[in-house]
C-alpha atoms as a PDB file:
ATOM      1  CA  UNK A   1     133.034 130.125 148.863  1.00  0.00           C
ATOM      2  CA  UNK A   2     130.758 133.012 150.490  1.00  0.00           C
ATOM      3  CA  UNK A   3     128.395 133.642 147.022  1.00  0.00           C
ATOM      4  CA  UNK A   4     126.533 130.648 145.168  1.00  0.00           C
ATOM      5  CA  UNK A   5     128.279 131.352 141.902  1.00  0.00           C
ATOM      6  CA  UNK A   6     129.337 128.619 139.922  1.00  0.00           C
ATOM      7  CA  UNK A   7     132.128 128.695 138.220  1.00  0.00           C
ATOM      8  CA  UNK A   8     132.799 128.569 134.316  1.00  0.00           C
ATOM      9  CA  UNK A   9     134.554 125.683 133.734  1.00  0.00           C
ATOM     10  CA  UNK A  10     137.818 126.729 131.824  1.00  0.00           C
ATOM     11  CA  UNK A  11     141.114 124.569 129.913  1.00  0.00           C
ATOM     12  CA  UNK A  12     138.591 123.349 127.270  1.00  0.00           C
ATOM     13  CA  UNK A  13     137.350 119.979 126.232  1.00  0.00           C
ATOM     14  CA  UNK A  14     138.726 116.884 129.184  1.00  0.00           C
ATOM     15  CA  UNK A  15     137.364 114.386 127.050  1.00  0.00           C
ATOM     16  CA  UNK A  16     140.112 112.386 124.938  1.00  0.00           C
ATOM     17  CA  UNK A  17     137.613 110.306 122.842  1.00  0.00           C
ATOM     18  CA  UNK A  18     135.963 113.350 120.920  1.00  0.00           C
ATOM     19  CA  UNK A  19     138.119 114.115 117.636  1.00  0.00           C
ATOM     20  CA  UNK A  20     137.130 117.695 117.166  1.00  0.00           C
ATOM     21  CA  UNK A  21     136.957 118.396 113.025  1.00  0.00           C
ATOM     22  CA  UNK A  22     140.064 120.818 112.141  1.00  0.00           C
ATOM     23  CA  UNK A  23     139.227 121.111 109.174  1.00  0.00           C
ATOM     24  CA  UNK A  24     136.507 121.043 105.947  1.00  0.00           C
ATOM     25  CA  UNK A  25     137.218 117.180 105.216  1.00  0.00           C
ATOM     26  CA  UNK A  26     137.034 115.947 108.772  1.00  0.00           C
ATOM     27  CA  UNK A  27     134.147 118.218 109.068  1.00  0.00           C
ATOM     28  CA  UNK A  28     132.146 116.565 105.972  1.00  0.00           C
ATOM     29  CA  UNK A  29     133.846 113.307 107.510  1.00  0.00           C
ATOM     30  CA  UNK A  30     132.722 113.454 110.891  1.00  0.00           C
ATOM     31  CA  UNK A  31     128.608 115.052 109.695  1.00  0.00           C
ATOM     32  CA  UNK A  32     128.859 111.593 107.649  1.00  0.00           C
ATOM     33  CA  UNK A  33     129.509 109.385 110.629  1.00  0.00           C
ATOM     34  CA  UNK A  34     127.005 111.019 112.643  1.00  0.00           C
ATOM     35  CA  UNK A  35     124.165 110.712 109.720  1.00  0.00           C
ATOM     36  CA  UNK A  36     124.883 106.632 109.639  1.00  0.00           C
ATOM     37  CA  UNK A  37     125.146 106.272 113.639  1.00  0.00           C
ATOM     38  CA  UNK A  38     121.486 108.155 113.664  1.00  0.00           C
ATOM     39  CA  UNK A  39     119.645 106.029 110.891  1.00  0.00           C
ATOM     40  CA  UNK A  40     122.112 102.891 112.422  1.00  0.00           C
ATOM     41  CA  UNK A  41     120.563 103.564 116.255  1.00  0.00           C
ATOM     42  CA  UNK A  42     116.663 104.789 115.116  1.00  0.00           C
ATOM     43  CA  UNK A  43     116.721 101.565 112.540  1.00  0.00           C
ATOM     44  CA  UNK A  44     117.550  99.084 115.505  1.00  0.00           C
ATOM     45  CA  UNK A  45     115.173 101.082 117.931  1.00  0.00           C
ATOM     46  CA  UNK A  46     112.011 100.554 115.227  1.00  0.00           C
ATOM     47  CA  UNK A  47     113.400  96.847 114.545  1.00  0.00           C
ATOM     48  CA  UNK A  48     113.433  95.634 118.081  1.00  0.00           C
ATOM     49  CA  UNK A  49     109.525  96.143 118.945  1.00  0.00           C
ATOM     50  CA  UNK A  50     109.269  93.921 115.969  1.00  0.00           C
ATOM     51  CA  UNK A  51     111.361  91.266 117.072  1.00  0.00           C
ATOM     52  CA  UNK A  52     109.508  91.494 120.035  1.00  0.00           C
ATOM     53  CA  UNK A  53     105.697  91.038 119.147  1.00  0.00           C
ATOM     54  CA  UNK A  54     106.972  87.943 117.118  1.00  0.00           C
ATOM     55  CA  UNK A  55     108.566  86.335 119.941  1.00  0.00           C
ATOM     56  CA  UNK A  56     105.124  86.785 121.752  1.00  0.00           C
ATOM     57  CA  UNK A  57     103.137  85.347 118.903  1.00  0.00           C
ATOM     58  CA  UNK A  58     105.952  82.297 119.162  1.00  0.00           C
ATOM     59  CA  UNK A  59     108.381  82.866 116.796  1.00  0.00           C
ATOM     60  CA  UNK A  60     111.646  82.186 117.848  1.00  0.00           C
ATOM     61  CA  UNK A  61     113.295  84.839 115.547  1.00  0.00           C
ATOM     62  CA  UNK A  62     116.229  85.471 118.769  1.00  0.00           C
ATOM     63  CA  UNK A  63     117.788  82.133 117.355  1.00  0.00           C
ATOM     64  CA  UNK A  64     121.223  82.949 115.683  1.00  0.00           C
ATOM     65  CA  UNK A  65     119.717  80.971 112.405  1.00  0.00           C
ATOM     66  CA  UNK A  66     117.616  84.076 111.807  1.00  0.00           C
ATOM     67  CA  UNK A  67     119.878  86.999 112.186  1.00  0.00           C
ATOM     68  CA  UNK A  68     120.528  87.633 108.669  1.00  0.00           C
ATOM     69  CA  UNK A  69     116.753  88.263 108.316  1.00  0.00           C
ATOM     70  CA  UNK A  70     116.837  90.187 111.438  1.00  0.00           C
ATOM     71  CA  UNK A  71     119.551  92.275 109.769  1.00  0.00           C
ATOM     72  CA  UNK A  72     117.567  92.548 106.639  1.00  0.00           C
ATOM     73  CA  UNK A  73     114.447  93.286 108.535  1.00  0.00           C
ATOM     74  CA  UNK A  74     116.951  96.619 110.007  1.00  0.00           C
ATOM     75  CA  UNK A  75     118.315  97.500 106.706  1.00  0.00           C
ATOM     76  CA  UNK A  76     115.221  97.607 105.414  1.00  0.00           C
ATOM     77  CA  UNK A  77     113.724  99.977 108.155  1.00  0.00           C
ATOM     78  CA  UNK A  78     117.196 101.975 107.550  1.00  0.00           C
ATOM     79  CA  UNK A  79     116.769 101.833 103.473  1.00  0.00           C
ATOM     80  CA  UNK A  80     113.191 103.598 104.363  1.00  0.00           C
ATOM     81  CA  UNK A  81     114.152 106.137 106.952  1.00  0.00           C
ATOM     82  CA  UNK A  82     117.136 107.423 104.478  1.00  0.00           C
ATOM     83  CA  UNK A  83     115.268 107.531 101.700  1.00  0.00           C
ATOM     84  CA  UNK A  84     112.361 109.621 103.838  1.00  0.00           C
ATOM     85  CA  UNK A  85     115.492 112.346 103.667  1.00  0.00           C
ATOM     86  CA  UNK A  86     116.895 111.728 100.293  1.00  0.00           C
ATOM     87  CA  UNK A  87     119.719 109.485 101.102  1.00  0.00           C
ATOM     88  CA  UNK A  88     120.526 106.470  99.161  1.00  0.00           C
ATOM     89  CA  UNK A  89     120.522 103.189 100.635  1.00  0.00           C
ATOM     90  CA  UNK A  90     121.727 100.139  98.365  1.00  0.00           C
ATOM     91  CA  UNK A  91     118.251  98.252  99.187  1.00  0.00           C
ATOM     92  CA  UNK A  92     115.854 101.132  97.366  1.00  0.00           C
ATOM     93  CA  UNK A  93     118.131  99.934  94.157  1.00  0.00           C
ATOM     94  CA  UNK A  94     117.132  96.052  95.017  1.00  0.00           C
ATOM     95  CA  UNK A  95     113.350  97.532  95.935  1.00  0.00           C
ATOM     96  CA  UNK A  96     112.802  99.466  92.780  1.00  0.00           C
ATOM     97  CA  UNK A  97     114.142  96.390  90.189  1.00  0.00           C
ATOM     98  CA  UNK A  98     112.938  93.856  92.031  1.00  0.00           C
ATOM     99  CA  UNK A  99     109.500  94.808  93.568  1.00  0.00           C
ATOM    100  CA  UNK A 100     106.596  95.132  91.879  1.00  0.00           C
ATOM    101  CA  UNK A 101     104.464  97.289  93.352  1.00  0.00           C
ATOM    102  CA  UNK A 102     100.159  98.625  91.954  1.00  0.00           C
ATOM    103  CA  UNK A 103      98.410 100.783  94.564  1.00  0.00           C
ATOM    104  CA  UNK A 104      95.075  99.776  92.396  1.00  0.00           C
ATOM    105  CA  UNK A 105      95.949  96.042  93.152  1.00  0.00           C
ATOM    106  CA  UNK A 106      95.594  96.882  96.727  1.00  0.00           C
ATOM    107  CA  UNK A 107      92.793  99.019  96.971  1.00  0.00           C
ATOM    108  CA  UNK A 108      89.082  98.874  95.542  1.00  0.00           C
ATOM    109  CA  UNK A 109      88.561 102.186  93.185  1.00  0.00           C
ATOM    110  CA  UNK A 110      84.424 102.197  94.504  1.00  0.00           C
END
């Protein structure tokens, strides 16, 4: 090669494990699966500094008895980030019968 031209790189996509939508289903399909891989991977990436301070203040919350709370503690992180973009999450059903919730009870009106 005399020039430093690179190349287009031609006979399309090498990669076997991408499943390229064909059509409108897959499409709305695949968006879907994205959407709840994003709130999935930001959910556990807020969660873990959490997990983290607590295990410095010496709570042992790594222990396999607490991973249901752990998982709550993500769903709940999840249930918030959704609803922040007007999906529904089956926790904000749980949160709005079951939590009872005054702004004046927590702040002083003076």
């Amino acid at each position: 090669m005399t020039d430093n031209v690179i190349k287009f790189p031609t006979g399309g996509i090498k990669n076997k494990n991408v499943d390229i939508p064909t059509n409108e289903e897959e499409l709305i399909t695949t968006v879907a699966s994205i959407k709840e891989t994003f709130f999935d991977t930001v959910s556990v990436e807020l969660a873990a500094p959490i997990f983290a301070r607590a295990t410095l203040h010496g709570f042992d919350v790594g222990n396999e008895e607490y991973i249901k709370d752990c998982i709550m503690i993500v769903e709940a992180i999840k249930s918030l980030l959704m609803r922040t973009k007007e999906y529904v999450h089956p926790i904000q059903k749980y949160a709005e019968e079951n939590i009872d919730y005054n702004i004046e009870e927590y702040y002083d009106e003076e």
